[in-house]
PDB file of N, CA and C in Angstrom:
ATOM      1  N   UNK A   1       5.767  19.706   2.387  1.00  0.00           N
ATOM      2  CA  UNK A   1       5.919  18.270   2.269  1.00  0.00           C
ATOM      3  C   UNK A   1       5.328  17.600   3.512  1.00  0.00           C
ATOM      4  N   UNK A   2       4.463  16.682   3.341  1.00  0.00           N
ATOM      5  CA  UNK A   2       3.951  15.982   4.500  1.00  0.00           C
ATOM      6  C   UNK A   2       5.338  14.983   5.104  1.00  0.00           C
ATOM      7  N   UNK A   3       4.419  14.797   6.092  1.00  0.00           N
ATOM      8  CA  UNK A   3       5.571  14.374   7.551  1.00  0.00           C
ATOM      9  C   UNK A   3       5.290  12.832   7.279  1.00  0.00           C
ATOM     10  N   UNK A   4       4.397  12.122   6.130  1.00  0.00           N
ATOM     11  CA  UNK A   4       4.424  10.889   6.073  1.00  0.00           C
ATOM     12  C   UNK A   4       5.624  10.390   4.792  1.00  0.00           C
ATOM     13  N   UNK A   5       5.758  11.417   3.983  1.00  0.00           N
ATOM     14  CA  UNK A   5       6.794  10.852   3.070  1.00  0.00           C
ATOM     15  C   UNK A   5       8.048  10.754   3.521  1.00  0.00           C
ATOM     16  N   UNK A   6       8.855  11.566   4.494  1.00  0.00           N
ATOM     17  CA  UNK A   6      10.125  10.516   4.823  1.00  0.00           C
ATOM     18  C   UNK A   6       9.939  10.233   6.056  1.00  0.00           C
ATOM     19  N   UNK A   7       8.694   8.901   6.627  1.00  0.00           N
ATOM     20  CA  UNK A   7       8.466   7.691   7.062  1.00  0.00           C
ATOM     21  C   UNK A   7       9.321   7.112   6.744  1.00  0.00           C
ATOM     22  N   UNK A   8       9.582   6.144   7.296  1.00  0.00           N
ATOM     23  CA  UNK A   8      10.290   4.827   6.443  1.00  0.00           C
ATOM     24  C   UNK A   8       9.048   3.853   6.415  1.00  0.00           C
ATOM     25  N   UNK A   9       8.904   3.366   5.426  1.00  0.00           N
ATOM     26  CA  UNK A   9       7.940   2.254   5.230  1.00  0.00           C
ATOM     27  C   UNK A   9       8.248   0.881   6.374  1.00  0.00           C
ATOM     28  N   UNK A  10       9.262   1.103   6.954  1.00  0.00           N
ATOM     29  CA  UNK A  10       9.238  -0.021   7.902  1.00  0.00           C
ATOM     30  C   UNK A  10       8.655   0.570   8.926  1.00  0.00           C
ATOM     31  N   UNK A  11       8.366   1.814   9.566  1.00  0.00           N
ATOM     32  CA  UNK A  11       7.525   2.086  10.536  1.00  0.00           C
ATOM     33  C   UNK A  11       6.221   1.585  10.785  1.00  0.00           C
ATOM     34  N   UNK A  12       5.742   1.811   9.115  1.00  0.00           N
ATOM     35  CA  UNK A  12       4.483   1.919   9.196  1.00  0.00           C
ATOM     36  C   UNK A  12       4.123   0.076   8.538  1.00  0.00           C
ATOM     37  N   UNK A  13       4.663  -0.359   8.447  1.00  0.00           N
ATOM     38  CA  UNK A  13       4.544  -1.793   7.993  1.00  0.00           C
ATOM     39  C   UNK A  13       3.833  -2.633   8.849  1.00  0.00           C
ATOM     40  N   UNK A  14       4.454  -2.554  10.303  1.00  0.00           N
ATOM     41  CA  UNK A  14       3.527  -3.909  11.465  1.00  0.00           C
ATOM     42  C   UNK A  14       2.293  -2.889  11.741  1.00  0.00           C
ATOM     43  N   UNK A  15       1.750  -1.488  11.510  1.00  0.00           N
ATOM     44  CA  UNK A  15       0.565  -0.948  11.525  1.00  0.00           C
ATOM     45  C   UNK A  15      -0.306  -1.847  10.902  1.00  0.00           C
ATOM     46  N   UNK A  16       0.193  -2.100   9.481  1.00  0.00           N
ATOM     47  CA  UNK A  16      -0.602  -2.722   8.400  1.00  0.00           C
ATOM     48  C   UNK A  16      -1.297  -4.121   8.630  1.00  0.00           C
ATOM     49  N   UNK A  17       0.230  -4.507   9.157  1.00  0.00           N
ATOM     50  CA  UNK A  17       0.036  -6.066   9.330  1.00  0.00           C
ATOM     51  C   UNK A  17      -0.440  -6.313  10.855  1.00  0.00           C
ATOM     52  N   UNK A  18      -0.557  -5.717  11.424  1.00  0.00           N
ATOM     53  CA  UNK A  18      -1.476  -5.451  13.229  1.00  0.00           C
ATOM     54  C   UNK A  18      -2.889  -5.468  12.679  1.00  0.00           C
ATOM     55  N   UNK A  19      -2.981  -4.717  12.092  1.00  0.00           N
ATOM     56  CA  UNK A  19      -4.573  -3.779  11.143  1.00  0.00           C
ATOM     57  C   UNK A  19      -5.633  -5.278  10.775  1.00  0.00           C
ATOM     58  N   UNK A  20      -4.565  -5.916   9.474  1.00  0.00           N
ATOM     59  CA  UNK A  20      -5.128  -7.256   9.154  1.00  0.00           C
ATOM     60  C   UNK A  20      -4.947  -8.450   9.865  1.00  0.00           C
ATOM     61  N   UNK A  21      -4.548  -8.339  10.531  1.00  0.00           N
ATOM     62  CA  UNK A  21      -4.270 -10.060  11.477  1.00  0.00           C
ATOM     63  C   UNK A  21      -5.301  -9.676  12.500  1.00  0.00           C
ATOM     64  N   UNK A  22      -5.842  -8.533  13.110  1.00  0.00           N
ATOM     65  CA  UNK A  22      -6.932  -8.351  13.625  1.00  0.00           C
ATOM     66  C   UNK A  22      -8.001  -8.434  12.978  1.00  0.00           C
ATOM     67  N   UNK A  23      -8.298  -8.205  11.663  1.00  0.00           N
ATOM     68  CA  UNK A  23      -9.268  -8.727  10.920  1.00  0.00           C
ATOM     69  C   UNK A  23      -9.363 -10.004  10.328  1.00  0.00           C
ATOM     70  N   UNK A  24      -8.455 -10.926  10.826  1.00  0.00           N
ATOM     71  CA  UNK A  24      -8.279 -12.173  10.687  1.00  0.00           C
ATOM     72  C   UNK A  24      -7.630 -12.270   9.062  1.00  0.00           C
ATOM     73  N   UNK A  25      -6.878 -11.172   8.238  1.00  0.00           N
ATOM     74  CA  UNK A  25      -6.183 -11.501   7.089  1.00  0.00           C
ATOM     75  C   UNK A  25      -4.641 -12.145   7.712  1.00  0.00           C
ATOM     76  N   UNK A  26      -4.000 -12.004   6.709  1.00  0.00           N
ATOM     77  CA  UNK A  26      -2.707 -12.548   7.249  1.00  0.00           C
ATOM     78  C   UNK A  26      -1.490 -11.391   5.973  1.00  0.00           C
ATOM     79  N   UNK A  27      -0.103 -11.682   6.894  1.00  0.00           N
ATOM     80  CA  UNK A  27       0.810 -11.029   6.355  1.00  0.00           C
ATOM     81  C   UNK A  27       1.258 -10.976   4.970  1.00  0.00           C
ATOM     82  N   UNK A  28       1.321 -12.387   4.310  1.00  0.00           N
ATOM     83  CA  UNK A  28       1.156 -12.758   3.117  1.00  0.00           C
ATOM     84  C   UNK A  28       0.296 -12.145   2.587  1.00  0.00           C
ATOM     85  N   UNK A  29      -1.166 -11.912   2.711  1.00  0.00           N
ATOM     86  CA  UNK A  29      -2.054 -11.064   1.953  1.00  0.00           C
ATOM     87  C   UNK A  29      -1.606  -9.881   1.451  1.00  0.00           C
ATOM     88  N   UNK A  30      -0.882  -8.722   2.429  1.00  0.00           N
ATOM     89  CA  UNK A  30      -0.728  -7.720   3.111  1.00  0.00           C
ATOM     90  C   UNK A  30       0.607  -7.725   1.796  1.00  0.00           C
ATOM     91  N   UNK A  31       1.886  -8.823   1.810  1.00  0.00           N
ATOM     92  CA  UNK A  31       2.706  -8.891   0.908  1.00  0.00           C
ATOM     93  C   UNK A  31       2.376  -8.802  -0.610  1.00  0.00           C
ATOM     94  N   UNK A  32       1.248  -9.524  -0.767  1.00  0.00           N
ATOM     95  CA  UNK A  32       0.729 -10.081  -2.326  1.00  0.00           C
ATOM     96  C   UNK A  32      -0.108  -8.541  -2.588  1.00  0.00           C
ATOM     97  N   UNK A  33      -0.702  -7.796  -1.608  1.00  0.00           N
ATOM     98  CA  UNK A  33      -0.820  -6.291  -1.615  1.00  0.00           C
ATOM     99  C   UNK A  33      -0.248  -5.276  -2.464  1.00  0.00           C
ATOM    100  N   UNK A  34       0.903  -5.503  -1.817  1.00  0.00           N
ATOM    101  CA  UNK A  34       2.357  -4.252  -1.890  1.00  0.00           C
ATOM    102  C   UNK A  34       3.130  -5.056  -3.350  1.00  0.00           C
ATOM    103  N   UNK A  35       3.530  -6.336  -3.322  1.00  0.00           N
ATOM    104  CA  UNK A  35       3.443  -6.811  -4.753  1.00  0.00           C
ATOM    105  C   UNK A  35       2.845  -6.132  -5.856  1.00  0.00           C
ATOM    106  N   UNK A  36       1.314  -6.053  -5.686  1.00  0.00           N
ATOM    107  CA  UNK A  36       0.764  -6.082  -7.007  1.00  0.00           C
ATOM    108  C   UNK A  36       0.663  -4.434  -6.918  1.00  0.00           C
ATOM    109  N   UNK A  37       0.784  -3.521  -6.002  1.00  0.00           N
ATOM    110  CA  UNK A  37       0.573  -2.154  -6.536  1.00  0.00           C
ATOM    111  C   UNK A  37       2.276  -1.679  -6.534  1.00  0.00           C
ATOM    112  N   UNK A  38       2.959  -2.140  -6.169  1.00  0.00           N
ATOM    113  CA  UNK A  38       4.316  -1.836  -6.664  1.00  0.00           C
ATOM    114  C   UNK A  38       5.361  -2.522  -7.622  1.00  0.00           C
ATOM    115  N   UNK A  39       5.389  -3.475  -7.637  1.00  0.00           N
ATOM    116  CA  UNK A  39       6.233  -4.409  -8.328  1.00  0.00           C
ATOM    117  C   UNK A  39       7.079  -5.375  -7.237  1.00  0.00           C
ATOM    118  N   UNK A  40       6.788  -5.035  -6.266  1.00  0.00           N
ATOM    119  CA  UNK A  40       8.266  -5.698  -5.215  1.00  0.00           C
ATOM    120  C   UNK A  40       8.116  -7.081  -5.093  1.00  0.00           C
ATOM    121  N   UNK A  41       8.593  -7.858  -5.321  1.00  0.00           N
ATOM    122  CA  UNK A  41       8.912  -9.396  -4.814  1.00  0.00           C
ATOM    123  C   UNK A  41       8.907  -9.121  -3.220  1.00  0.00           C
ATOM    124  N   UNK A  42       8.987 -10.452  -2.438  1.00  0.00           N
ATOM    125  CA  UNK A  42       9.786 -10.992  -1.427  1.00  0.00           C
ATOM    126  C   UNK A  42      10.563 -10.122  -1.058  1.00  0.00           C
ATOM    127  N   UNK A  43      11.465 -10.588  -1.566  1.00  0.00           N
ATOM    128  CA  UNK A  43      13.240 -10.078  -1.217  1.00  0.00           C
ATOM    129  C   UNK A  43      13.559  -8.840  -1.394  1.00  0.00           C
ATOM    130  N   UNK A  44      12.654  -8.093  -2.898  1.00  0.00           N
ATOM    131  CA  UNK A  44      13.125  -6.881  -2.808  1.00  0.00           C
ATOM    132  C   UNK A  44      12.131  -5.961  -1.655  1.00  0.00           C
ATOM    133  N   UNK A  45      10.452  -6.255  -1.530  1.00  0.00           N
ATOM    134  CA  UNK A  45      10.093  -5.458  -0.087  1.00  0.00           C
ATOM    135  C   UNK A  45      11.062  -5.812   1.042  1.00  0.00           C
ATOM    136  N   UNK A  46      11.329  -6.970   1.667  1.00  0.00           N
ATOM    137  CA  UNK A  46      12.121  -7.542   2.842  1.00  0.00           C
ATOM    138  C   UNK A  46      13.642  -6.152   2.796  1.00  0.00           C
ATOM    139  N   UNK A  47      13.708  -6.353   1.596  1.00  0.00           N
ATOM    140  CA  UNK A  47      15.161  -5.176   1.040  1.00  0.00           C
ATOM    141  C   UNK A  47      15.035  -3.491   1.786  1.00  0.00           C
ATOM    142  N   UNK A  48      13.844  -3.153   1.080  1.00  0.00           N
ATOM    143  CA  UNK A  48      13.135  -1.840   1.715  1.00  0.00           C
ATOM    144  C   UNK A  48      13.076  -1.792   2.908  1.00  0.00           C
ATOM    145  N   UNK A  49      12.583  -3.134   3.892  1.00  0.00           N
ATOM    146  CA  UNK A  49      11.764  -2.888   5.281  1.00  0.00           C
ATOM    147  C   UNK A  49      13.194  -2.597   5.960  1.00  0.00           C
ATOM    148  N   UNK A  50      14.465  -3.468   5.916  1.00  0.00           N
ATOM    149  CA  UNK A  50      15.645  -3.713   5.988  1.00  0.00           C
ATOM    150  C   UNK A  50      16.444  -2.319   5.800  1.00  0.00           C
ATOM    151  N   UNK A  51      16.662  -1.947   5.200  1.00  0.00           N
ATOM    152  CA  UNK A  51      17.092  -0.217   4.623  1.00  0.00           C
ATOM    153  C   UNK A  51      16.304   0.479   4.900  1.00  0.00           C
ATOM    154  N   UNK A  52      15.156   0.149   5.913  1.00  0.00           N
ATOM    155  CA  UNK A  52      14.413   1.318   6.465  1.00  0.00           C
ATOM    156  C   UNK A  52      13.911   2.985   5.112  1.00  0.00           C
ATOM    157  N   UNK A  53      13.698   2.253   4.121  1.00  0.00           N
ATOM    158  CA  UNK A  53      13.090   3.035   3.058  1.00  0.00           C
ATOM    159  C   UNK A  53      12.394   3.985   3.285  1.00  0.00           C
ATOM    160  N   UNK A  54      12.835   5.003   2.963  1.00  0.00           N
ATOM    161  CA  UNK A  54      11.192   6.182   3.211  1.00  0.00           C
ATOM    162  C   UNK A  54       9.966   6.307   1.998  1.00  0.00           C
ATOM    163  N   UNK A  55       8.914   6.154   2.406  1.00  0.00           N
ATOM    164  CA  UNK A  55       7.800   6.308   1.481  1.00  0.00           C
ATOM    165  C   UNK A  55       8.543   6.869  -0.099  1.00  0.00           C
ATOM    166  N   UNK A  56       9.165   8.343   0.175  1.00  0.00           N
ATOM    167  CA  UNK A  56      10.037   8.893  -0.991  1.00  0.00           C
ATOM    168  C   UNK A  56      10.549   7.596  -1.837  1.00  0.00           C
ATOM    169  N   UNK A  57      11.465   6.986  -1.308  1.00  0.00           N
ATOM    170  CA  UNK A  57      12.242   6.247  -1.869  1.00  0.00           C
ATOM    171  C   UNK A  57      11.561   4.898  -2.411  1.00  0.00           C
ATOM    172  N   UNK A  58      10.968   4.574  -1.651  1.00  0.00           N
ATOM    173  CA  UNK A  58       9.979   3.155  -1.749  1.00  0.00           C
ATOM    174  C   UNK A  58       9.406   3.388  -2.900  1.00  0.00           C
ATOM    175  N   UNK A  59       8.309   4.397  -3.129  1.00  0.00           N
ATOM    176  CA  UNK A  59       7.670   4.655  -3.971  1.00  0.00           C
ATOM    177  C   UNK A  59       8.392   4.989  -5.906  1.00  0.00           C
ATOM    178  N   UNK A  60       9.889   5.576  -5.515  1.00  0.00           N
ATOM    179  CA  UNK A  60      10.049   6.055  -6.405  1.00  0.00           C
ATOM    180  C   UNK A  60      10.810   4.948  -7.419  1.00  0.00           C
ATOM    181  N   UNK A  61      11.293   4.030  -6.194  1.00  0.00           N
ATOM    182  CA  UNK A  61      11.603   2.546  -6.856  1.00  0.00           C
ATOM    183  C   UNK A  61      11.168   1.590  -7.441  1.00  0.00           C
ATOM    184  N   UNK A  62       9.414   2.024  -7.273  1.00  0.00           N
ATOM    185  CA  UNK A  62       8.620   1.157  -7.477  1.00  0.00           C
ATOM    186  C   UNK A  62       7.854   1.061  -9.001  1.00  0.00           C
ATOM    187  N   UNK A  63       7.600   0.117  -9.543  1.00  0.00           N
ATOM    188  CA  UNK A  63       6.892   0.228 -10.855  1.00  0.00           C
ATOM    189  C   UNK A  63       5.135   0.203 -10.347  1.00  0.00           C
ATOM    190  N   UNK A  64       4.833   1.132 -10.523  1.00  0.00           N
ATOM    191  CA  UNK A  64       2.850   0.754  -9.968  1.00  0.00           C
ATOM    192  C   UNK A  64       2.213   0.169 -11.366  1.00  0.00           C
ATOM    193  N   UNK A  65       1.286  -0.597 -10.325  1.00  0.00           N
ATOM    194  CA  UNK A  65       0.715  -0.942 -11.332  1.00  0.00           C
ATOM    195  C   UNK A  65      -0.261  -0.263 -12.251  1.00  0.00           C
ATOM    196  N   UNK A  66      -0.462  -0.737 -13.704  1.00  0.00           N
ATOM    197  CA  UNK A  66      -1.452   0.030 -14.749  1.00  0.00           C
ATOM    198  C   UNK A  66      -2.168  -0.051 -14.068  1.00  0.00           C
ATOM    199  N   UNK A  67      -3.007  -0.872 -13.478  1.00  0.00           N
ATOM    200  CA  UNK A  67      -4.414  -0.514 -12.993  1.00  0.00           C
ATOM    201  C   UNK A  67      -4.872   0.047 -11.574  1.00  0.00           C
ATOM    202  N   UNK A  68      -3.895   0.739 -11.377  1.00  0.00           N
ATOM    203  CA  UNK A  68      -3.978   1.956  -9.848  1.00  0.00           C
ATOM    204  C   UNK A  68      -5.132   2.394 -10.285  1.00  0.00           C
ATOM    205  N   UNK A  69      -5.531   3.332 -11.568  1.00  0.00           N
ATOM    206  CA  UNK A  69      -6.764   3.891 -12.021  1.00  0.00           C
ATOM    207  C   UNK A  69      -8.060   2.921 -11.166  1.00  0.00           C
ATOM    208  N   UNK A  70      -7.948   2.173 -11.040  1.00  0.00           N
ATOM    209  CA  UNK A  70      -8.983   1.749 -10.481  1.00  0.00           C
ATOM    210  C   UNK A  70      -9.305   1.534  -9.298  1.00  0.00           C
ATOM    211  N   UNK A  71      -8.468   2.378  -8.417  1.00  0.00           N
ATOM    212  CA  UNK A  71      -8.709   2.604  -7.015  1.00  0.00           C
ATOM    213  C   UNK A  71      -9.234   3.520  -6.761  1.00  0.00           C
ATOM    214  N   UNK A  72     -10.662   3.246  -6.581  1.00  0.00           N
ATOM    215  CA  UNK A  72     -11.242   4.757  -6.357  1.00  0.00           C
ATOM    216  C   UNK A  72     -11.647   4.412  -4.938  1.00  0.00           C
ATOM    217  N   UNK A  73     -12.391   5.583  -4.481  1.00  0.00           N
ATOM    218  CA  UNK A  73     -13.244   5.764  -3.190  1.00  0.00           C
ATOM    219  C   UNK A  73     -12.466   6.546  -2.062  1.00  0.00           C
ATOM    220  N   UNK A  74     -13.320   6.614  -1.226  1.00  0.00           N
ATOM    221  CA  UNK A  74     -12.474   7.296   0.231  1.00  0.00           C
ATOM    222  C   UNK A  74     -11.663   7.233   0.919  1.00  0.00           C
ATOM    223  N   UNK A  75     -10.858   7.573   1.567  1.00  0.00           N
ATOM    224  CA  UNK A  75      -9.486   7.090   2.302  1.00  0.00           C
ATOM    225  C   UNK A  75      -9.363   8.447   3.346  1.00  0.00           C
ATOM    226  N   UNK A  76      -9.483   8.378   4.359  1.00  0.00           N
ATOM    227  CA  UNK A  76      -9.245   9.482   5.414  1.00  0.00           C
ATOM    228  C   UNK A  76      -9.834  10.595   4.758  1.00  0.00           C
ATOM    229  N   UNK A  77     -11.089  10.467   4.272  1.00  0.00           N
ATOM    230  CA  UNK A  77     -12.033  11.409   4.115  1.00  0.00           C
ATOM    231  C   UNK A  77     -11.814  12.597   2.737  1.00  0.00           C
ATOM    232  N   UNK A  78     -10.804  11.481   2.106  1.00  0.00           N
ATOM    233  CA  UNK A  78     -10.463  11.950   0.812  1.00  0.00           C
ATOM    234  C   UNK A  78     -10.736  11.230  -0.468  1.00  0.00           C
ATOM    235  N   UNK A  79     -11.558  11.415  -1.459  1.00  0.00           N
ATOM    236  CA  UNK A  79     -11.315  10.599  -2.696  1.00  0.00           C
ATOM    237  C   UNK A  79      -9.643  10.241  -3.150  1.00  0.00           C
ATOM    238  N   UNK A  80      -9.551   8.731  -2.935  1.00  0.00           N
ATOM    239  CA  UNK A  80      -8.111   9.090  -3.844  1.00  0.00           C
ATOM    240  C   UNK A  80      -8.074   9.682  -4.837  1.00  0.00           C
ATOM    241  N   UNK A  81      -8.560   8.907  -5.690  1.00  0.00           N
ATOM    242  CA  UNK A  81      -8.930   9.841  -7.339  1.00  0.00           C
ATOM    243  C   UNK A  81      -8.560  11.317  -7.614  1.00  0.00           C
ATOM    244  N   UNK A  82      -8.885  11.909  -5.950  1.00  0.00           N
ATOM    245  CA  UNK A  82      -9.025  13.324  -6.479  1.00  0.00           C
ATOM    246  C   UNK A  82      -7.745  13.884  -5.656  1.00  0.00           C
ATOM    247  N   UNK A  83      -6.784  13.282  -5.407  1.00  0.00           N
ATOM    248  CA  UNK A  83      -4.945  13.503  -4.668  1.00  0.00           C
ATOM    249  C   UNK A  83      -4.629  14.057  -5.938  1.00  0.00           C
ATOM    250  N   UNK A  84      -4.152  15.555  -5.647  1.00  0.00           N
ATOM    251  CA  UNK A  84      -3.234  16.046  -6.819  1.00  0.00           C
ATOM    252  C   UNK A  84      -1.730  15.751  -6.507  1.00  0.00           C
ATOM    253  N   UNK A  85      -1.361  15.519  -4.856  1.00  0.00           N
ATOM    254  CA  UNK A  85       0.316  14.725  -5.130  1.00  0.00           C
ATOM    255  C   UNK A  85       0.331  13.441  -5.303  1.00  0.00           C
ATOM    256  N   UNK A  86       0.950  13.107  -6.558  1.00  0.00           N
ATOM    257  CA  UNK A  86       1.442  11.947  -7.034  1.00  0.00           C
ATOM    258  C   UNK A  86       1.694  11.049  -5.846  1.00  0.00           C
ATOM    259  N   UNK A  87       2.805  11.611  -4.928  1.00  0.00           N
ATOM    260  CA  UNK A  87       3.309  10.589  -3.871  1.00  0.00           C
ATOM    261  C   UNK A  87       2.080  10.165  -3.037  1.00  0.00           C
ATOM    262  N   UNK A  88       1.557  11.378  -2.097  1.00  0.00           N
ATOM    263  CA  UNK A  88       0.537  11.201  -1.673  1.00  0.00           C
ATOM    264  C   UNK A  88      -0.381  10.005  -1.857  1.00  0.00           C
ATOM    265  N   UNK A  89      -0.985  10.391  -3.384  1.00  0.00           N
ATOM    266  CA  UNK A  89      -1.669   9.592  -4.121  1.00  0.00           C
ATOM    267  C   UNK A  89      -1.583   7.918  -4.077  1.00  0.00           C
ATOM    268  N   UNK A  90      -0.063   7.952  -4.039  1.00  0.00           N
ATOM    269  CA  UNK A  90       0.313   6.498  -4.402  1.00  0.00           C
ATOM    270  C   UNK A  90       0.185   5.726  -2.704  1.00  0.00           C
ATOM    271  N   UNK A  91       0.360   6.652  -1.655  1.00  0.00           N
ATOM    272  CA  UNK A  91       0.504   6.213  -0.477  1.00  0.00           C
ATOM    273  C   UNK A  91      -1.249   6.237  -0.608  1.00  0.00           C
ATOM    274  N   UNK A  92      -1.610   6.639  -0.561  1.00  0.00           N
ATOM    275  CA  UNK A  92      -3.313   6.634   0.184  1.00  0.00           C
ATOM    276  C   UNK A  92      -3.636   5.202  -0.558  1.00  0.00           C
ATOM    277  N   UNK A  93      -3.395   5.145  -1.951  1.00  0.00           N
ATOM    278  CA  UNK A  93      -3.452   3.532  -3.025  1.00  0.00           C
ATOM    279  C   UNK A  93      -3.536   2.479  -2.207  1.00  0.00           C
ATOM    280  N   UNK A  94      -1.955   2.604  -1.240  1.00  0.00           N
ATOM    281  CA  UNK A  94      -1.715   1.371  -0.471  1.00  0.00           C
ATOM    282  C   UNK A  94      -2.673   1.350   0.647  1.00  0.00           C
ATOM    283  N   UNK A  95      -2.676   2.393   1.505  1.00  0.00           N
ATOM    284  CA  UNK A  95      -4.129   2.738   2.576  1.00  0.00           C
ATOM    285  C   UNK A  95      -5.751   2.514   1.749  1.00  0.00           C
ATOM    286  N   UNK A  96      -5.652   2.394   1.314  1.00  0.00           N
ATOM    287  CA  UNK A  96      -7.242   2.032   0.397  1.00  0.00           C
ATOM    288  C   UNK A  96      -6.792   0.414   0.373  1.00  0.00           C
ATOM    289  N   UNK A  97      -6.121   0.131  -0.626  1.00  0.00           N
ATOM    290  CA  UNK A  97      -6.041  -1.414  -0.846  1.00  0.00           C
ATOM    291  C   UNK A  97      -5.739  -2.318   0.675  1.00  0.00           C
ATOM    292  N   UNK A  98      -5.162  -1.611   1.796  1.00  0.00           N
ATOM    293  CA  UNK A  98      -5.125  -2.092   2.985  1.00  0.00           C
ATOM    294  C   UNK A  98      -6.994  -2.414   3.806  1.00  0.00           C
ATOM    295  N   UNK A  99      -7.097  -1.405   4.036  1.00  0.00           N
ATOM    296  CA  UNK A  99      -8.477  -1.190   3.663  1.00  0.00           C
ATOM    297  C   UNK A  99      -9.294  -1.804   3.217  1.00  0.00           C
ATOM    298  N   UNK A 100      -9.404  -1.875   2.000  1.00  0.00           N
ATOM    299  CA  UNK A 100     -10.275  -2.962   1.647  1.00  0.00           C
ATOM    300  C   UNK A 100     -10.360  -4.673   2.222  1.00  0.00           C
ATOM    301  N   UNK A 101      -8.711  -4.941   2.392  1.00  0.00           N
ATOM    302  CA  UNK A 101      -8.425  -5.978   3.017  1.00  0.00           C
ATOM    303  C   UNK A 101      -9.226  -6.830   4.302  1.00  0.00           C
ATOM    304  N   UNK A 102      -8.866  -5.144   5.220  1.00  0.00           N
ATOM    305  CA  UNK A 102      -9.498  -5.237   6.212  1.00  0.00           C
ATOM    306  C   UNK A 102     -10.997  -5.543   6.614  1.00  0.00           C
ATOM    307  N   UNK A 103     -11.732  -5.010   5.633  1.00  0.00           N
ATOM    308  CA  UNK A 103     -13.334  -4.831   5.607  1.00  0.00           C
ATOM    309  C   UNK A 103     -13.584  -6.266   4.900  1.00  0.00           C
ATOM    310  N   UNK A 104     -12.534  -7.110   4.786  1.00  0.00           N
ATOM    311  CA  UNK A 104     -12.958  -8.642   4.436  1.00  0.00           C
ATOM    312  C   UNK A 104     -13.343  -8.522   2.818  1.00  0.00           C
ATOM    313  N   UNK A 105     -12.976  -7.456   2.174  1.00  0.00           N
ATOM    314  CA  UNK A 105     -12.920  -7.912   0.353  1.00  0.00           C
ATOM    315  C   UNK A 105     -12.064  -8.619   0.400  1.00  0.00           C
ATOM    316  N   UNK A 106     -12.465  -9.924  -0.605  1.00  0.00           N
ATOM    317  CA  UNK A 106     -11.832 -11.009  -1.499  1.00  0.00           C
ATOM    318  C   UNK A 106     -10.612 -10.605  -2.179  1.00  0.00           C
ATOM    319  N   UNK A 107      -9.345 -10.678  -2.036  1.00  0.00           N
ATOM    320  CA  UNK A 107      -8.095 -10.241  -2.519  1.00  0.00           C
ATOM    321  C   UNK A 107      -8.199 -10.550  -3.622  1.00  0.00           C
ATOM    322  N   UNK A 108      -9.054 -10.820  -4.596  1.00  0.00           N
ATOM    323  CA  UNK A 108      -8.977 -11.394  -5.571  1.00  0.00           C
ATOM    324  C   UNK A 108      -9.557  -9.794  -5.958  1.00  0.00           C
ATOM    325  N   UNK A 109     -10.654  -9.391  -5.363  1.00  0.00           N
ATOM    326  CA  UNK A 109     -11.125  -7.883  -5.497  1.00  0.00           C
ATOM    327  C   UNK A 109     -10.057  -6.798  -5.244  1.00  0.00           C
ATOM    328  N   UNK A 110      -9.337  -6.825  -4.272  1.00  0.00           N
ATOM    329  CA  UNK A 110      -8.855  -6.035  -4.111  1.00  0.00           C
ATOM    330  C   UNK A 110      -7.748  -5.524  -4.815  1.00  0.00           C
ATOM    331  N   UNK A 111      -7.178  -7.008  -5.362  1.00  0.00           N
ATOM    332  CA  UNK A 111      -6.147  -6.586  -6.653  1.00  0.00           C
ATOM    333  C   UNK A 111      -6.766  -6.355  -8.035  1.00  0.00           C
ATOM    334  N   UNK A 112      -8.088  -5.977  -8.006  1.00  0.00           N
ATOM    335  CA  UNK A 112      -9.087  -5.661  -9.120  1.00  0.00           C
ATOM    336  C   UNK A 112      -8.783  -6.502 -10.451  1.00  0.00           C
ATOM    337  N   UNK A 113      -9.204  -8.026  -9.867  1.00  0.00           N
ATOM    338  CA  UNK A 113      -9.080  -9.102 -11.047  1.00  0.00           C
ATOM    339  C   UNK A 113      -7.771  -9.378 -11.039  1.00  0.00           C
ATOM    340  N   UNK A 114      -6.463  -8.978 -10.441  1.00  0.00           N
ATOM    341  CA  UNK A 114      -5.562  -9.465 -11.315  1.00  0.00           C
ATOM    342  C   UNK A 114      -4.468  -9.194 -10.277  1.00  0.00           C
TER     343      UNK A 114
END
């Protein structure tokens, strides 16, 4: 078992949001992010960061979205596409869609239309 799944997603959260506010995105982006590939509102991420959630748990609470399939490309020198752990998989999702953020795609892209 990798040493990133019981993270707590609040560790790794101001990484994210350090990551994009240096690329001039903002936190809200970063929220409307984690929204659309998990299901979380507001209140229920704020809930997670708060309960110090581990990736495990975060993830397993989460509804992803149908169109994850369409996150393809590289991520730490890995195709996502080609992650045979599920969890894994779903974490690199959020590291790709962060990612993209960063490199200044249109969030409108990055939530692939929707």
């Amino acid at each position: 078992m990798s040493r990133i799944f019981q993270t707590s997603v609040s560790a790794v959260y101001p990484l994210y949001v350090a990551k994009l506010e240096n690329k001039g995105r903002s936190r809200e982006e970063l929220d409307q992010v984690i929204e659309w590939l998990t299901g979380f509102d507001d209140a229920a991420l704020s809930a997670h960061l708060a309960a110090r959630t581990t990736f495990v748990d975060f993830f397993d609470d989460a509804e992803l979205n149908p169109d994850t399939s369409l996150i393809t490309g590289v991520i730490c020198g890995v195709r996502v596409e080609q992650i045979e752990d599920p969890l894994m998989r779903k974490i690199r999702y959020l590291d790709k869609l962060v990612d993209e953020l960063a490199r200044g795609k249109a969030l409108e892209k990055v939530l692939r239309g929707g």
